[in-house]
Protein backbone atom coordinates (compact mmCIF):
# COMPACT_ATOMS: atom_id res chain seq x y z
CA UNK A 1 -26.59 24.09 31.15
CA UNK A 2 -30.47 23.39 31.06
CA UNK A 3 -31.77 20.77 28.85
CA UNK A 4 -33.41 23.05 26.17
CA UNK A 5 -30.16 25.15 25.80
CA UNK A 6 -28.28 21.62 25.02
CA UNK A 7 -31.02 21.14 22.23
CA UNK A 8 -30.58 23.91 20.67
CA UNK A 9 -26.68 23.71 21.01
CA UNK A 10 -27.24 20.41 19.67
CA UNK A 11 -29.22 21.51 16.81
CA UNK A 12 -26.59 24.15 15.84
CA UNK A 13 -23.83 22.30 15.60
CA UNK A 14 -25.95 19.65 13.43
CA UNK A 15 -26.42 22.66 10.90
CA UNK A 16 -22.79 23.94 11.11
CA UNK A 17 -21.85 20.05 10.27
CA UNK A 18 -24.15 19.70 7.11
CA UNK A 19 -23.45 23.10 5.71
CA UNK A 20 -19.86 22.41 5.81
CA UNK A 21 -20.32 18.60 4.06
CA UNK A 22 -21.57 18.50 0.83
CA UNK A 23 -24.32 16.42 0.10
CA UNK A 24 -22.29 14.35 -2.50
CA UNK A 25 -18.56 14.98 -1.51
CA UNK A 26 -17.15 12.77 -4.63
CA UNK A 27 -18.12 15.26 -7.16
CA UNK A 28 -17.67 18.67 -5.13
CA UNK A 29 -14.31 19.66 -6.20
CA UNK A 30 -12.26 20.88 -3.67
CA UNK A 31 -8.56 21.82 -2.69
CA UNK A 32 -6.12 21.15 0.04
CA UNK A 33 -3.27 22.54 2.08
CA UNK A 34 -0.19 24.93 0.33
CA UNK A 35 2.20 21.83 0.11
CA UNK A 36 -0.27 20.18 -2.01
CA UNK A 37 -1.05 23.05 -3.72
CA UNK A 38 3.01 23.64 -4.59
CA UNK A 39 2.80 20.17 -6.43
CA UNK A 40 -0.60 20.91 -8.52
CA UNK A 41 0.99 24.03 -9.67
CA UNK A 42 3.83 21.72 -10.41
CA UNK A 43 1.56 20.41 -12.92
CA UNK A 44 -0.04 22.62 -14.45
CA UNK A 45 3.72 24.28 -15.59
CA UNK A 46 3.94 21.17 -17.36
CA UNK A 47 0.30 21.12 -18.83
CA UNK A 48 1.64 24.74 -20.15
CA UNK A 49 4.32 23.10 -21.89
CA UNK A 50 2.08 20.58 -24.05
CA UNK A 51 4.69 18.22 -24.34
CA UNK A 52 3.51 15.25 -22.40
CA UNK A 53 1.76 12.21 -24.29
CA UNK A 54 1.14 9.94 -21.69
CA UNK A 55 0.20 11.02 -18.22
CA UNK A 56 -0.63 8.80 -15.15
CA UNK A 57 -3.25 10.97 -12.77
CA UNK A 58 -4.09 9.61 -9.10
CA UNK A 59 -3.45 9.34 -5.68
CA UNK A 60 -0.31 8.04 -3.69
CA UNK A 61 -0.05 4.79 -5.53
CA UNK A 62 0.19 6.80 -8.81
CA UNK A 63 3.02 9.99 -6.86
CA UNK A 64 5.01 6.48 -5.98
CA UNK A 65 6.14 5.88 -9.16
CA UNK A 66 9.07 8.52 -8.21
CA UNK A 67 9.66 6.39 -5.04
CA UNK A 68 9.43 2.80 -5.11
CA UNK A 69 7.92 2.43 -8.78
CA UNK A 70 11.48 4.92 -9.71
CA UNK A 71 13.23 1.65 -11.94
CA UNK A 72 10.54 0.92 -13.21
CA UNK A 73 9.06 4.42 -14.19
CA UNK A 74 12.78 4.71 -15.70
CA UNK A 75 12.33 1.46 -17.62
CA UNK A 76 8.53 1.57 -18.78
CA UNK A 77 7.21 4.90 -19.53
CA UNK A 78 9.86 7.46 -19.20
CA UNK A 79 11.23 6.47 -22.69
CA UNK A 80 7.07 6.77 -23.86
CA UNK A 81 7.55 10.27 -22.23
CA UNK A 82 5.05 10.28 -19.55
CA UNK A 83 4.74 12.47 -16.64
CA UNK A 84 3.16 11.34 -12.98
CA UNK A 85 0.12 13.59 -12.50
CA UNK A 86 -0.19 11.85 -8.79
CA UNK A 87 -0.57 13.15 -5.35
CA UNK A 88 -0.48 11.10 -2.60
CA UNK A 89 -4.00 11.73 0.21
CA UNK A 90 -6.05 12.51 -3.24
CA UNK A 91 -9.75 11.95 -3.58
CA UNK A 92 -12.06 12.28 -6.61
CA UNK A 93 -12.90 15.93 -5.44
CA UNK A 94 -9.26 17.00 -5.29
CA UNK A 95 -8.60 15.26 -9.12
CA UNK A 96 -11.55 17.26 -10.04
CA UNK A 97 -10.69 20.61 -8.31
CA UNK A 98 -7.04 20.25 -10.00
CA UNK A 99 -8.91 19.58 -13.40
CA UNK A 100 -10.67 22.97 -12.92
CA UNK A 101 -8.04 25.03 -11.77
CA UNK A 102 -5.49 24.37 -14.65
CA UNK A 103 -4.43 20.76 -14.75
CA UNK A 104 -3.99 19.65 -18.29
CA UNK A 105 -4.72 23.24 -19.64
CA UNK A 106 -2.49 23.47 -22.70
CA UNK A 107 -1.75 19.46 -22.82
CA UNK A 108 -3.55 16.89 -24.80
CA UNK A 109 -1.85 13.86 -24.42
CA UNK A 110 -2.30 10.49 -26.55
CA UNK A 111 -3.22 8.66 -23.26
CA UNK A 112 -4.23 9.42 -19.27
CA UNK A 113 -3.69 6.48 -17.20
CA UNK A 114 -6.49 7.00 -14.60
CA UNK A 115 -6.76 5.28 -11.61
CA UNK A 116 -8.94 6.81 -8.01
CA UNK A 117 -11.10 6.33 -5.54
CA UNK A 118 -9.35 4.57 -2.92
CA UNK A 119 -9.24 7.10 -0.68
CA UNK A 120 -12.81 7.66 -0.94
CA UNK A 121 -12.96 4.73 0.59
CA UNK A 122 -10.12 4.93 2.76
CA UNK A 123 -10.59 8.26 4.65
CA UNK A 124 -14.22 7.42 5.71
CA UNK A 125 -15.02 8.14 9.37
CA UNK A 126 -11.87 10.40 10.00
CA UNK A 127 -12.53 14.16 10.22
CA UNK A 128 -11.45 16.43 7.57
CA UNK A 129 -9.46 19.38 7.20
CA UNK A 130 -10.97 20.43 4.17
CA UNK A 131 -14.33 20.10 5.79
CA UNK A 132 -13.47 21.90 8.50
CA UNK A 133 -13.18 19.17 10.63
CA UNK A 134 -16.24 17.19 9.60
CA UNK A 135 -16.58 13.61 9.46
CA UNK A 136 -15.81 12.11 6.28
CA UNK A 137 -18.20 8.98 4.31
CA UNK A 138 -18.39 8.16 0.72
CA UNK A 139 -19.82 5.30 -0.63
CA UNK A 140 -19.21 3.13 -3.49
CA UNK A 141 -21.46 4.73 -6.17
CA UNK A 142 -20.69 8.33 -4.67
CA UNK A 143 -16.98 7.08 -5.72
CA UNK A 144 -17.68 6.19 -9.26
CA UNK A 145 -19.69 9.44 -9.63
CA UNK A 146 -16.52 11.22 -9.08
CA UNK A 147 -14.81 8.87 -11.60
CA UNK A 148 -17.12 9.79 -14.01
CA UNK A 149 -16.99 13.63 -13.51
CA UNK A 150 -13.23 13.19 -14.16
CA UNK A 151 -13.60 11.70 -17.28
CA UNK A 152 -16.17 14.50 -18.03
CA UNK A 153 -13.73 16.50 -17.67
CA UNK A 154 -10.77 15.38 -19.44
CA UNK A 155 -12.74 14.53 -22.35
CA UNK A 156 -13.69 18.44 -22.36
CA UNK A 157 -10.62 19.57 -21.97
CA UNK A 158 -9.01 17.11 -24.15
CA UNK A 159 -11.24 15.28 -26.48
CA UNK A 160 -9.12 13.39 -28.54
CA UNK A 161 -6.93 11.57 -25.75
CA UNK A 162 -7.95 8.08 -24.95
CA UNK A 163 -8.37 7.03 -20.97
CA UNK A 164 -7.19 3.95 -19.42
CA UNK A 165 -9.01 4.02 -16.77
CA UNK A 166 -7.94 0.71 -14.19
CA UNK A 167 -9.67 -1.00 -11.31
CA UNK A 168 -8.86 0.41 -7.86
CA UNK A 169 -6.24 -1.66 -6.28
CA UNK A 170 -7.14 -4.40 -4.01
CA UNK A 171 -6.01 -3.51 -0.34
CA UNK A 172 -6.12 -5.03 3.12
CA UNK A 173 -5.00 -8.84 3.94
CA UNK A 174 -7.45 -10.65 2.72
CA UNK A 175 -11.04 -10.36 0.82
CA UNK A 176 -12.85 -9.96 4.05
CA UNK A 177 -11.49 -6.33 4.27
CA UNK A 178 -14.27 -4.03 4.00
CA UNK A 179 -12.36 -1.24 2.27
CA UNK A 180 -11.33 -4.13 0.04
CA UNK A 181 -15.00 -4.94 -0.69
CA UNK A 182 -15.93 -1.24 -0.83
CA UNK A 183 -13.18 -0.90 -3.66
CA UNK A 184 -14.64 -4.16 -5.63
CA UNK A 185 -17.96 -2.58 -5.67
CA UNK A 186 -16.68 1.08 -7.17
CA UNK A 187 -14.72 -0.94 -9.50
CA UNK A 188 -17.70 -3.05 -10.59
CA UNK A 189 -19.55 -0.01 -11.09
CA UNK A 190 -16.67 2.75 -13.30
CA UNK A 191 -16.26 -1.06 -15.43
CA UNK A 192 -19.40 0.29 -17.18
CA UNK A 193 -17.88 3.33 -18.10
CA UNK A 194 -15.72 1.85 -20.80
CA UNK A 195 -17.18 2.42 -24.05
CA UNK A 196 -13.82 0.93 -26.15
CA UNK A 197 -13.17 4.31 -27.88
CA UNK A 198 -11.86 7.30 -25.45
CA UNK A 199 -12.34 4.65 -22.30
CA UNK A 200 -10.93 1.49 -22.05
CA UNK A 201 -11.44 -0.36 -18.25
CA UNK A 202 -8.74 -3.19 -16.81
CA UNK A 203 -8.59 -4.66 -13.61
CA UNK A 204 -5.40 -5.83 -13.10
CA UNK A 205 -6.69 -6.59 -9.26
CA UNK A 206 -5.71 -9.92 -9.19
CA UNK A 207 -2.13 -9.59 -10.58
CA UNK A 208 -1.37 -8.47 -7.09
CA UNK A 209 -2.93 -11.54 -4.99
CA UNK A 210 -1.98 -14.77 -3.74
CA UNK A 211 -3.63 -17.79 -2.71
CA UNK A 212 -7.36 -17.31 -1.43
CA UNK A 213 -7.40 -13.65 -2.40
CA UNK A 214 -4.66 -12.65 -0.06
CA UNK A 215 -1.91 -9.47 0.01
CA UNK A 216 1.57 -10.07 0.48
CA UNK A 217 3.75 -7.70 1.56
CA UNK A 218 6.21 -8.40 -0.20
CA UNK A 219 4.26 -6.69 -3.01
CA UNK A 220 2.35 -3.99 -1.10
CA UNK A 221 4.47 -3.76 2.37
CA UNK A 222 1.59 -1.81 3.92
CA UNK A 223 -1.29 -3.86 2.35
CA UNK A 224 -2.18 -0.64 0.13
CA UNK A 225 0.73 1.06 -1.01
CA UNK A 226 3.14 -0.97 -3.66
CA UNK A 227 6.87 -1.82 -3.48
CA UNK A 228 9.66 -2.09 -6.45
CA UNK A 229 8.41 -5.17 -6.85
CA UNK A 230 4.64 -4.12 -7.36
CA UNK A 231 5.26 -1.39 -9.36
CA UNK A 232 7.16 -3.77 -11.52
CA UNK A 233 4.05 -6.05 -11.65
CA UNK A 234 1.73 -3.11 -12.33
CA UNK A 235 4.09 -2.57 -15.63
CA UNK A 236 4.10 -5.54 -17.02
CA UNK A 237 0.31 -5.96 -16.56
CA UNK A 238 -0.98 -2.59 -18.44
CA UNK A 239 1.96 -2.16 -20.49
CA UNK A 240 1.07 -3.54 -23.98
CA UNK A 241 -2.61 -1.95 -23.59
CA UNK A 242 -1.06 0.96 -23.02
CA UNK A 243 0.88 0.99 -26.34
CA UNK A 244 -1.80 -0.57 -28.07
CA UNK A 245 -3.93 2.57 -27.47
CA UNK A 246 -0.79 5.05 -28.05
CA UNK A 247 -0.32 3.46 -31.13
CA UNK A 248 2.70 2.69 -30.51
């Protein structure tokens, strides 16, 4: 292949890369494969329902309270009635695309327990189904963008339920991990978000760290992902907030 034919195949597949990224991927809502899709739909039967007045919406962290966080999902907020609006691999732009395609439609809960974004930070430099293939990069503000279309739209949808929106969980073995950093600076930034009415900001971070800043995995066994004993932790931490702003 001559040289000016490798330019120009160059320079296609350049254009084919950009047009299938979007210039701000933390706000472009957007879905993912049927199995996930089975579970959204999941939730949007109970959205139908209305019944629901305190929901927990996220990633993996929030799915695993029916895993490890099961006792204490069964202790906490089952008898508050909440539901787990999480899905484990989930971005800002999935949250978002399951907000427009009927999440919540029909449910107005007293409370959403919000927390996302670490798989913003996570997934960046691995390629992308859902961008065909394309390498994926978010940065801290592009994160808290998405955090702040989300509660765009569940105050649209829902104006009178309150948000507790928390700090993305610290991750990695120490304070020198760059996702770790990466999540301190989105956090830093969505703090500003709470304006003590429909969104109220903790950062229960620190609950989760030892001496010198450091993970144990004997809370988070994968230095991201909480055990029993974590999701125990995470309870007691947010639990009177939480009925403080259900009025309970």
């Amino acid at each position: 292949m001559n040289r000016a034919l490798l330019t120009l195949s160059a320079v296609f597949l350049a254009t084919v890369v950009s047009a299938e990224v979007p210039s701000h991927v933390a706000t472009s809502p957007v879905p993912r494969d049927d199995g996930w899709k089975k579970r959204h739909e999941s939730f949007n039967v109970i959205s139908k329902e209305g019944k629901a007045p305190l929901v927990f919406l996220g990633d993996s962290i929030t799915q695993g309270w029916g895993g490890a966080g099961k006792e204490a999902w069964a202790k906490y907020w089952a008898p508050m009635g909440a539901t787990n609006f999480g899905i484990g691999g989930d971005r800002t732009e999935h949250v978002l695309w399951r907000l427009d395609n009927g999440n919540f439609d029909g449910l107005k809960p007293k409370l959403v327990v919000l927390m996302i974004g670490t798989n913003n930070t996570g997934h960046k430099g691995r390629p992308q189904k859902e961008l065909n293939g394309a390498i994926y990069d978010c940065t801290a503000q592009q994160t808290a963008d998405g955090v702040r279309a989300i509660l765009d739209r569940l105050h649209a949808k829902t104006p009178d339920t309150k948000v507790l929106l928390l700090g993305i969980f610290p991750r990695g073995a120490t304070p020198e991990d760059s996702y770790r950093k990466q999540n301190e600076a989105t956090n830093a930034l969505i703090a500003k978000f709470a304006d003590g009415q429909k969104v109220h900001f903790m950062d229960i971070g620190k609950t989760f760290l030892g001496e010198g800043g450091t993970l144990s995995k004997d809370i988070m066994p994968d230095l991201l992902h909480l055990s029993p004993k974590g999701y125990d932790m995470w309870s007691e931490a947010i639990v009177s907030k939480v009925k403080e702003l259900m009025g309970q």
